[in-house]
Protein backbone atom coordinates (compact mmCIF):
# COMPACT_ATOMS: atom_id res chain seq x y z
CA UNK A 1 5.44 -20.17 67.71
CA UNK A 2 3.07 -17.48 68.93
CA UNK A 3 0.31 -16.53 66.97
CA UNK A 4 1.12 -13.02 66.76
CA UNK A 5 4.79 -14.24 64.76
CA UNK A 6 2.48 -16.22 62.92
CA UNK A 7 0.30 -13.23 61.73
CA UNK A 8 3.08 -11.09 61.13
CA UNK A 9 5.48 -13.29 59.36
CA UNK A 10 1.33 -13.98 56.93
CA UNK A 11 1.83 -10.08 56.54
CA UNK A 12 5.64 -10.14 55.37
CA UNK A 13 5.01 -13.18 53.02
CA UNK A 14 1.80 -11.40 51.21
CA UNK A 15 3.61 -8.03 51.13
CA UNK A 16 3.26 -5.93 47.97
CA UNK A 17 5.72 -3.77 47.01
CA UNK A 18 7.20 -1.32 44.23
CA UNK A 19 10.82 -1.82 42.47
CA UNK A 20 11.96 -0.14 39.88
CA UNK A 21 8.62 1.39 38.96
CA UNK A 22 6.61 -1.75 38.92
CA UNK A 23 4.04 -3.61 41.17
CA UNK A 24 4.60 -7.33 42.36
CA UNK A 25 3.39 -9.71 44.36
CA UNK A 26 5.88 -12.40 46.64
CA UNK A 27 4.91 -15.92 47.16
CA UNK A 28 6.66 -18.41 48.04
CA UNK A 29 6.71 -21.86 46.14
CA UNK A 30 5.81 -25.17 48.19
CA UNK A 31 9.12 -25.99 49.50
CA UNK A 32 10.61 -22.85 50.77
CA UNK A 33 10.22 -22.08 54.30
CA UNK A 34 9.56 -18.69 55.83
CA UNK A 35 12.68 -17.36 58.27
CA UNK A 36 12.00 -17.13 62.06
CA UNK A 37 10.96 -13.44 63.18
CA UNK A 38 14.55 -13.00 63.51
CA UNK A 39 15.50 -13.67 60.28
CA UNK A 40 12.69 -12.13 58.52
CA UNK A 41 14.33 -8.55 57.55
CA UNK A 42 17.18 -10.79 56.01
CA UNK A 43 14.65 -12.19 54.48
CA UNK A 44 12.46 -9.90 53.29
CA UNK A 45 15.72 -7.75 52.01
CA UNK A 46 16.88 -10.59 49.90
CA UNK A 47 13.71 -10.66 47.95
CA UNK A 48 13.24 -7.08 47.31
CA UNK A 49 17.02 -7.14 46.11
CA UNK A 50 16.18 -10.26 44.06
CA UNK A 51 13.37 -8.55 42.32
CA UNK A 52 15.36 -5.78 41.54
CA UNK A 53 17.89 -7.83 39.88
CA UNK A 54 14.85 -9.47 37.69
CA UNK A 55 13.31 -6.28 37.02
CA UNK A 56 10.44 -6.84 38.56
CA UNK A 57 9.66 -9.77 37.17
CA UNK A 58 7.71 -12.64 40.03
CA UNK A 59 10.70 -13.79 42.39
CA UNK A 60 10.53 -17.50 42.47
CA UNK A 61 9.88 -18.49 38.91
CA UNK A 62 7.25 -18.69 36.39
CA UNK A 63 4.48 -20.74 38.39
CA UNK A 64 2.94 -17.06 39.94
CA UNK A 65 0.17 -16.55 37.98
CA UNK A 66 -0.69 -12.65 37.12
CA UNK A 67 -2.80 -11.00 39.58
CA UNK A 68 -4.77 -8.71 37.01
CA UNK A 69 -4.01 -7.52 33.49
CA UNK A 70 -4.73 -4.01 34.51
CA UNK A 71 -1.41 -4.38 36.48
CA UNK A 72 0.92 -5.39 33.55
CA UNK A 73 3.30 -2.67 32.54
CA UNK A 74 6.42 -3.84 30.48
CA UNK A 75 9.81 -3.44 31.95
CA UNK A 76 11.58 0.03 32.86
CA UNK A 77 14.84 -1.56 32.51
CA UNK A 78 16.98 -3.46 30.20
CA UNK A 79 15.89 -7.46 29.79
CA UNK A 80 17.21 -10.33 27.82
CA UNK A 81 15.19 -12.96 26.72
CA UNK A 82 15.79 -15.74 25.24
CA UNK A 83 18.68 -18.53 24.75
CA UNK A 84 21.77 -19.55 22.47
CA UNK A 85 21.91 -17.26 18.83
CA UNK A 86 17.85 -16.47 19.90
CA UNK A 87 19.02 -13.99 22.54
CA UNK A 88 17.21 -9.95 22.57
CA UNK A 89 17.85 -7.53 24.72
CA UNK A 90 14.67 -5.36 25.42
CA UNK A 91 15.01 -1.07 24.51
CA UNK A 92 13.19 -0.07 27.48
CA UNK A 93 10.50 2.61 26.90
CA UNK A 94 10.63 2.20 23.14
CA UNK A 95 7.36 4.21 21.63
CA UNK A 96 6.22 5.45 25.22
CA UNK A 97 5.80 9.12 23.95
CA UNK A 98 3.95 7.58 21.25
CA UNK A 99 1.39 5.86 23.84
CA UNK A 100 0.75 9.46 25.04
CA UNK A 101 -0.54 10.81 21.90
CA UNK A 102 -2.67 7.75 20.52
CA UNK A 103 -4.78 5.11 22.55
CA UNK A 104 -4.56 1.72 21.24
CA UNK A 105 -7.06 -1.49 21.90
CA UNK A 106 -5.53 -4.99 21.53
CA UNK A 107 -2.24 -5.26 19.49
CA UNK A 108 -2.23 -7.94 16.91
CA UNK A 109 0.05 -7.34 13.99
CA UNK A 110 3.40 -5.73 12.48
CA UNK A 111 4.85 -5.27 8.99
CA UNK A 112 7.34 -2.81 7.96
CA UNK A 113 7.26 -1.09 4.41
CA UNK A 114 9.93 -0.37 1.87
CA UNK A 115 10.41 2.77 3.62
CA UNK A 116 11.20 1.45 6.63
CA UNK A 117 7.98 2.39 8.62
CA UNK A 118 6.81 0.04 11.24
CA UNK A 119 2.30 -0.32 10.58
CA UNK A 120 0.70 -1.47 13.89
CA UNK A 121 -2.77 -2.88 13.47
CA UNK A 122 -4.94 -2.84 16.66
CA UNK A 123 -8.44 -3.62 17.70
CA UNK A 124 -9.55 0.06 17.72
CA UNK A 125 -12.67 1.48 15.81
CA UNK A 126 -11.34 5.35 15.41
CA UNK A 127 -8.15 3.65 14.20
CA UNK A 128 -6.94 0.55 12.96
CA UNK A 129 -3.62 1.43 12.19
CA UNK A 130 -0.84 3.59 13.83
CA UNK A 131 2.77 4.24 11.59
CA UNK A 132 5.51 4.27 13.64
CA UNK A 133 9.29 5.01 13.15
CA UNK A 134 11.86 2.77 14.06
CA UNK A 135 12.88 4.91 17.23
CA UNK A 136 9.53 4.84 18.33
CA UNK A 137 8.20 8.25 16.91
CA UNK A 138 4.55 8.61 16.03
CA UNK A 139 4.03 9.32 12.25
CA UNK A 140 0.19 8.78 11.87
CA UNK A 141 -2.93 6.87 12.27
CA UNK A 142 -5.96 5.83 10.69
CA UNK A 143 -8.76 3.56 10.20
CA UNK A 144 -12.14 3.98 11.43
CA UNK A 145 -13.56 1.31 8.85
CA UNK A 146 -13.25 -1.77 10.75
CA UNK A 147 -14.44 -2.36 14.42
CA UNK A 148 -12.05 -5.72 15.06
CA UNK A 149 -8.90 -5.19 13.20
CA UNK A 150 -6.86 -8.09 13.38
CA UNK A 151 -4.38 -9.12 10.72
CA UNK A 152 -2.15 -7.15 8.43
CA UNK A 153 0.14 -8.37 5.09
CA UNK A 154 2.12 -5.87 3.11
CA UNK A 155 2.46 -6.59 -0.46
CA UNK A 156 4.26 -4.30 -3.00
CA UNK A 157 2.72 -4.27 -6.67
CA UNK A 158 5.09 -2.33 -9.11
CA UNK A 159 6.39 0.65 -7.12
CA UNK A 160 3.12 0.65 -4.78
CA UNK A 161 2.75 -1.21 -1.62
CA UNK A 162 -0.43 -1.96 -0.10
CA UNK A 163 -1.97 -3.15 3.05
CA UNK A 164 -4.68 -6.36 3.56
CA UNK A 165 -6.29 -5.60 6.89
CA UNK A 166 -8.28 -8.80 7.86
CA UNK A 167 -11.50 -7.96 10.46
CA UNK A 168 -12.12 -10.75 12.53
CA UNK A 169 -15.73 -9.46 13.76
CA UNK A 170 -18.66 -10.99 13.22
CA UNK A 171 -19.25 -10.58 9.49
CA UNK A 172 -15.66 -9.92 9.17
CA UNK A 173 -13.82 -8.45 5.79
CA UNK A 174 -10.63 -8.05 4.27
CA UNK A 175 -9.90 -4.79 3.59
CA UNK A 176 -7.13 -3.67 0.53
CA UNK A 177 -5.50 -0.31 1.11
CA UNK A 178 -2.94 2.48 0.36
CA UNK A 179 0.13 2.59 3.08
CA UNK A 180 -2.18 6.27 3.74
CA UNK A 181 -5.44 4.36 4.42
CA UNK A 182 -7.19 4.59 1.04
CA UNK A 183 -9.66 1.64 0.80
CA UNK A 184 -9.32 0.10 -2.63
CA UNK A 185 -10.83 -3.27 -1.94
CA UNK A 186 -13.12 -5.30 0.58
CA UNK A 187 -13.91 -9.06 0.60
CA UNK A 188 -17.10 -10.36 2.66
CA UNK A 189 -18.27 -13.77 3.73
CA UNK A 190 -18.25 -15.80 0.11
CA UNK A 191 -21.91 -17.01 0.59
CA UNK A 192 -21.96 -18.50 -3.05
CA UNK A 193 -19.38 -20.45 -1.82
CA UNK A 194 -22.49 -22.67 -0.07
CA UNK A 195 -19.80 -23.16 3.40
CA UNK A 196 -21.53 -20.32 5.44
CA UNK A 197 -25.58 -20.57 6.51
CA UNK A 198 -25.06 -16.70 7.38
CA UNK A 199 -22.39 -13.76 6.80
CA UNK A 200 -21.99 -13.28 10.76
CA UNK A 201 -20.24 -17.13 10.88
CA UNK A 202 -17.19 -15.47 9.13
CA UNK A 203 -14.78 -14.06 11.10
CA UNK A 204 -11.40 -14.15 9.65
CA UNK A 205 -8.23 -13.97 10.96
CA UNK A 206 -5.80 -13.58 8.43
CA UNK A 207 -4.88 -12.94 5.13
CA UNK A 208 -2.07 -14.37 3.03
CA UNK A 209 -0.53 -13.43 -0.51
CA UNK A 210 0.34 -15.67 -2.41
CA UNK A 211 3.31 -14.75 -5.70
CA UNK A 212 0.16 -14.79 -8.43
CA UNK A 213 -1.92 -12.34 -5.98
CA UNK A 214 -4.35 -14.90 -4.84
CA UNK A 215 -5.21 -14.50 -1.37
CA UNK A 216 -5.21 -16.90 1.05
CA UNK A 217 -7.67 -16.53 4.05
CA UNK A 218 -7.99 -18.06 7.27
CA UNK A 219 -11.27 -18.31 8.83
CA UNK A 220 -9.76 -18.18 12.24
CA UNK A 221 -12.33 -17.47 14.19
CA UNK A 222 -15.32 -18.66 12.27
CA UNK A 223 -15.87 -21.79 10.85
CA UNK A 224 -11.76 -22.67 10.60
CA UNK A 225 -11.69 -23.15 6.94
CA UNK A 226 -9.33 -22.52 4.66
CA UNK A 227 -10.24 -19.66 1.90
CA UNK A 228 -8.60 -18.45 -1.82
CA UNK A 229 -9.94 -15.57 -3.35
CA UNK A 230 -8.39 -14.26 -6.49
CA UNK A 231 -7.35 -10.43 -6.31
CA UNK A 232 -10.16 -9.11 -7.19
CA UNK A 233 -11.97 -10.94 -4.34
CA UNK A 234 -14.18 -13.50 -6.03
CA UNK A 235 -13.93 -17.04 -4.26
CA UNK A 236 -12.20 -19.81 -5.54
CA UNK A 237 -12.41 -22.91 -3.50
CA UNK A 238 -11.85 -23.90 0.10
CA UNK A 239 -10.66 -26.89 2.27
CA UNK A 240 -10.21 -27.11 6.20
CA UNK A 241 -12.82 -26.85 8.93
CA UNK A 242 -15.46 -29.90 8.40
CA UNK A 243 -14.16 -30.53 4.56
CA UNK A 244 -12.23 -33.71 3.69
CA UNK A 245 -11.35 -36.79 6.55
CA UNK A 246 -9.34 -37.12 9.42
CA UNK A 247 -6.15 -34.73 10.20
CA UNK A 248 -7.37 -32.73 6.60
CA UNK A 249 -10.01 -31.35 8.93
CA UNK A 250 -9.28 -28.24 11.18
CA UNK A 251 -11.03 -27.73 15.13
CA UNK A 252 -12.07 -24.80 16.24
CA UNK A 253 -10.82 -22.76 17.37
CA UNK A 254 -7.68 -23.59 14.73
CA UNK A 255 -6.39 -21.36 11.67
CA UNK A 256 -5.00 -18.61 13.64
CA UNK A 257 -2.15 -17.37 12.21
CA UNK A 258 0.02 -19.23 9.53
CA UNK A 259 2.65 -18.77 6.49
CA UNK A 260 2.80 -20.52 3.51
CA UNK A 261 6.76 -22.26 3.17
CA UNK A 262 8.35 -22.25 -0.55
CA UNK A 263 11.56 -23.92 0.58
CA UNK A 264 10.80 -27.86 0.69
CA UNK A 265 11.65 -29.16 -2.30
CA UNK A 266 9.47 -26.82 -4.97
CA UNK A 267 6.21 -28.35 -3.10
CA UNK A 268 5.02 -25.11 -0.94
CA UNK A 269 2.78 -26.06 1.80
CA UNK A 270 0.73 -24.28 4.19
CA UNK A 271 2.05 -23.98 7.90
CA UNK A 272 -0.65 -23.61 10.18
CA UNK A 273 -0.55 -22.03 13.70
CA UNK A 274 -3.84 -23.66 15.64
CA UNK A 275 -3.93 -21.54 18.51
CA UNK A 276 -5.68 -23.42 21.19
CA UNK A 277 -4.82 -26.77 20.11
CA UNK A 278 -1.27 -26.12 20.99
CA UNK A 279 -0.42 -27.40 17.50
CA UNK A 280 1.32 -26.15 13.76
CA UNK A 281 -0.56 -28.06 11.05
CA UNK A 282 1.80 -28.57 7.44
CA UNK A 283 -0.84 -28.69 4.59
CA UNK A 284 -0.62 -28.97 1.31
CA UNK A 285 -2.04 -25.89 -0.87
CA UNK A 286 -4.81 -28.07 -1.69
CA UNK A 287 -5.85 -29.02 1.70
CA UNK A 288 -3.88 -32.36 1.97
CA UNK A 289 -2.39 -33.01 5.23
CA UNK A 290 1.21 -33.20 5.72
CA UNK A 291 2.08 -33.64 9.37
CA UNK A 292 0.99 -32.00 13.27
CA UNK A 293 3.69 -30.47 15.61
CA UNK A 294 2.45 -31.12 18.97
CA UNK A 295 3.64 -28.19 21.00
CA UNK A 296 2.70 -28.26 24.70
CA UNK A 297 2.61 -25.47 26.84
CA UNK A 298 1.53 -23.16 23.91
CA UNK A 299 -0.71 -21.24 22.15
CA UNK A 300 0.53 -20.64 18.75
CA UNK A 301 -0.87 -17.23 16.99
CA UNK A 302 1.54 -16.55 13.75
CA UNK A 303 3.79 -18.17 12.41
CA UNK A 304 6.95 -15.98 10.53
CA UNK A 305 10.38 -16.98 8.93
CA UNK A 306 13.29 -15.42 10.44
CA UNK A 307 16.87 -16.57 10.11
CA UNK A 308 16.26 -19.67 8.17
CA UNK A 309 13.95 -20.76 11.18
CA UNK A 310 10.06 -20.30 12.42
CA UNK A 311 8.99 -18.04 15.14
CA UNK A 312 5.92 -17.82 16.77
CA UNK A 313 4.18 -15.58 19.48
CA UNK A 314 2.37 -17.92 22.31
CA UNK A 315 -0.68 -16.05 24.08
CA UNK A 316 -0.16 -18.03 26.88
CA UNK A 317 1.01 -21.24 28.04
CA UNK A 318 -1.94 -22.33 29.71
CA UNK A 319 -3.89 -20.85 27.88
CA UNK A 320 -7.54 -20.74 27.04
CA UNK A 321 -7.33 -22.78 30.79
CA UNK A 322 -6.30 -19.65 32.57
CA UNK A 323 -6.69 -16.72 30.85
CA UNK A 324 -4.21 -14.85 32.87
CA UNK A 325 -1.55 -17.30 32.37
CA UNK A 326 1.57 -15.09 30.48
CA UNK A 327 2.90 -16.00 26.84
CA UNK A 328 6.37 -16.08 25.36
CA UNK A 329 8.03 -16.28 22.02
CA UNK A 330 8.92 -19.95 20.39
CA UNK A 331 11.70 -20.61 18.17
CA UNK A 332 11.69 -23.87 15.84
CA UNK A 333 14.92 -24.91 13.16
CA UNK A 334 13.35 -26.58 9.59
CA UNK A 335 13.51 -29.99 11.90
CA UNK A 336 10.61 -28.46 13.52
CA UNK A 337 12.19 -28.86 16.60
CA UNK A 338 12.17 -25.76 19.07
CA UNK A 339 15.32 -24.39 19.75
CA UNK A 340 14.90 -21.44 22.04
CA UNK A 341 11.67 -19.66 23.96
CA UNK A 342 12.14 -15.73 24.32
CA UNK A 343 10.37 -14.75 27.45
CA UNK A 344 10.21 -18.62 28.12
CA UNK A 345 12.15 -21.30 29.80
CA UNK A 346 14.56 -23.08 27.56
CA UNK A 347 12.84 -25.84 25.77
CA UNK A 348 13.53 -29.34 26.80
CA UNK A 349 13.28 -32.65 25.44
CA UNK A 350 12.53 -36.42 26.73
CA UNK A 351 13.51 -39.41 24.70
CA UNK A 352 12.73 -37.13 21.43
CA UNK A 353 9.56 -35.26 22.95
CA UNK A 354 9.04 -32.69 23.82
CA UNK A 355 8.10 -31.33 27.57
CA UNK A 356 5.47 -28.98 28.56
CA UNK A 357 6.46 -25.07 27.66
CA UNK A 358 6.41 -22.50 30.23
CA UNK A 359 6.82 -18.36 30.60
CA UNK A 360 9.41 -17.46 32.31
CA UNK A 361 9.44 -13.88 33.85
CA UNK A 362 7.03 -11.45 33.61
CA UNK A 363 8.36 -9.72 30.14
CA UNK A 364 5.22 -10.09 28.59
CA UNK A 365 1.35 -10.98 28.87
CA UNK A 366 0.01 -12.25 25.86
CA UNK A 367 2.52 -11.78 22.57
CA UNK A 368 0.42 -12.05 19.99
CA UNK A 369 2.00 -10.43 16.54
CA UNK A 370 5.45 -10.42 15.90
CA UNK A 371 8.15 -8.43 13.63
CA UNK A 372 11.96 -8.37 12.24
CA UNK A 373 12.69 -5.28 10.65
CA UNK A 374 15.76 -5.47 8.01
CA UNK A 375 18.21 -4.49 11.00
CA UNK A 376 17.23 -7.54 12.50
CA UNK A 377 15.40 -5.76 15.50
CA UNK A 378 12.51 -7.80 16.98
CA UNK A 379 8.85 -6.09 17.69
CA UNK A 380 6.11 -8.09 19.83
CA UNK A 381 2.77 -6.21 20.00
CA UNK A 382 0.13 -7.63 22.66
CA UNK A 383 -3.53 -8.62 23.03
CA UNK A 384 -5.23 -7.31 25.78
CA UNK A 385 -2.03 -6.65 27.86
CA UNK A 386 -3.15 -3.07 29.20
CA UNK A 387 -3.12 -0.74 25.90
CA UNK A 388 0.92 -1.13 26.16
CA UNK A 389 2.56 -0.47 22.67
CA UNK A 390 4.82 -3.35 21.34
CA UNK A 391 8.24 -4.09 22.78
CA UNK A 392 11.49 -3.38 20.78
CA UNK A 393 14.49 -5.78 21.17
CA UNK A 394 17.98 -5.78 19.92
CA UNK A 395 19.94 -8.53 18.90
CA UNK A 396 22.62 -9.44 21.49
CA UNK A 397 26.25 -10.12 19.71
């Protein structure tokens, strides 16, 4: 073949393009072959139709990896993720008139109050927190008292419900507030607790509350222990990070995200989500070590109970390896065996083990906090996936 073909078939193959209102990229995988000149239009016509049909998502497949993160936007059209009951179809554009009023940083958590308002908590120093609606309509923000926002709990006391926002910046806090942004309480690095040689090593990542009002906090991105404080904030005791022997011991980076679990057997145990060790780690409330879920391919951030089962947003599945690589939603039964990725390709198993995870589209970038609402709607909000506001899904029938 003539060099010229040669050039211009290079200039088809690395074409970029626009369908349906968002920006891709073609490549082809090893094995497929690029037409002869003749066949190229053909060609070229079946992958802009293609890409149409997947909304945009990267034609062949997951194994494209994202160009920049400044080029995610989230679909324009209707997806469905997901497999078997664990199937959502997206509401494309949900909140988008929202974005326009209010600038948010990274998106990291969801709860919904009694009310029925959705409370987004987001790595933004004018404001934490932005109350939506469940059709997407702004209601208000606030929160200029914490530079790294990064988890949120709702707890209801009487006929009161109240917020713990958990700042994962260097001398991070917990923060106790009204649903209106009232601060009540705040709980620093417990340096009598002799764990910490300064208050800048503790960086939390979330907070948990527990039926007696104790609070459970995970050092996520400090020194990975384990903390209780009672309600009023004083420190209790601690386990995790370099305390106690062998599995009883927590990496870094490892208590992400987690839940406690009161259904096995009256013993609740602590279900830990250990982000870049691709892991969940089952604790006992007192620190002793249960069992590890190995989960390739992930990068588990939270951990919540829906439907009698365990889902969990994954940042990535390659990730921190590349940093661009795109995340998806995990589904596991009470086996602890995954039953469905949303965003993801179906999970598969060999001789009882599991196989490496993988994205599957281009639905998301990196999931990172996750909601049901009491319809049974599903809400993922994003770190550092281009300011977008979190993604509404419907259950499909």
């Amino acid at each position: 073949m003539k060099n010229s073909q040669l050039n211009l078939r290079a200039k088809f193959f690395m074409a970029r393009t626009d369908v349906v209102g968002r920006s891709m990229t073609f490549a082809a995988k090893p094995n497929d072959v690029i037409p002869p000149f003749t066949g190229i239009f053909e060609w070229l016509f079946k992958s802009l139709f293609g890409a149409a049909l997947l909304g945009g998502a990267v034609v062949w497949g997951h194994d494209l990896p994202h160009r920049k993160k400044t080029d995610y936007r989230p679909p324009t059209e209707v997806v469905v993720i997901g497999q078997g009951e664990w199937r959502y179809r997206l509401v494309p554009g949900w909140a988008s008139a929202a974005g326009e009023e209010v600038e948010i940083g990274h998106g990291h958590a969801m709860v919904q109050d009694r009310s029925g308002l959705l409370y987004l908590v987001n790595a933004h120093a004018d404001h934490a927190v932005v109350v939506l609606d469940t059709e997407g309509n702004l209601i208000r923000y606030w929160g200029d008292f914490t530079p790294s926002a990064h988890g949120l709990t709702i707890v209801g006391e009487g006929s009161e419900e109240y917020l713990f926002i958990t700042d994962n910046s260097p001398n991070g806090a917990i923060w106790k507030t009204t649903l209106g942004g009232e601060v009540l309480l705040k709980i620093e690095c417990p340096m009598e607790s002799g764990l910490y040689a300064s208050p800048n090593e503790f960086r939390p990542s979330k907070t948990i509350v527990m039926p007696n009002r104790d609070l459970v906090v995970l050092d996520g991105y400090g020194k990975d222990y384990v903390l209780r404080f009672d309600s009023k904030g004083k420190f209790l005791d601690a386990f995790g990070g370099d305390l106690g022997e062998g599995e009883a011991r927590i990496e870094h980076y490892g208590p992400h995200g987690g839940a406690v679990d009161f259904s096995s057997s009256g013993r609740p145990e602590l279900i830990l989500a250990l982000s870049d060790k691709q892991r969940l780690k089952r604790l006992s409330l007192s620190g002793e070590w249960i069992e590890t879920i190995s989960l390739p391919g992930s990068n588990p951030r939270d951990i919540v109970f829906h439907r009698n089962h365990l889902v969990i947003p994954n940042l990535g599945d390659d990730w921190p390896t590349d940093l661009l690589a795109a995340g998806y939603l995990t589904v596991l039964n009470r086996d602890f065996k995954v039953v469905a990725n949303l965003g993801g390709a179906p999970p598969e198993y060999e001789d009882g083990k599991l196989l490496q995870m993988r994205h599957d589209g281009h639905t998301f970038l990196h999931p990172h906090g996750i909601l049901f609402d009491r319809e049974g709607n599903l809400y993922v909000a994003q770190y550092d996936s281009n300011g977008t506001f979190p993604l509404k899904f419907e259950r499909m029938p």
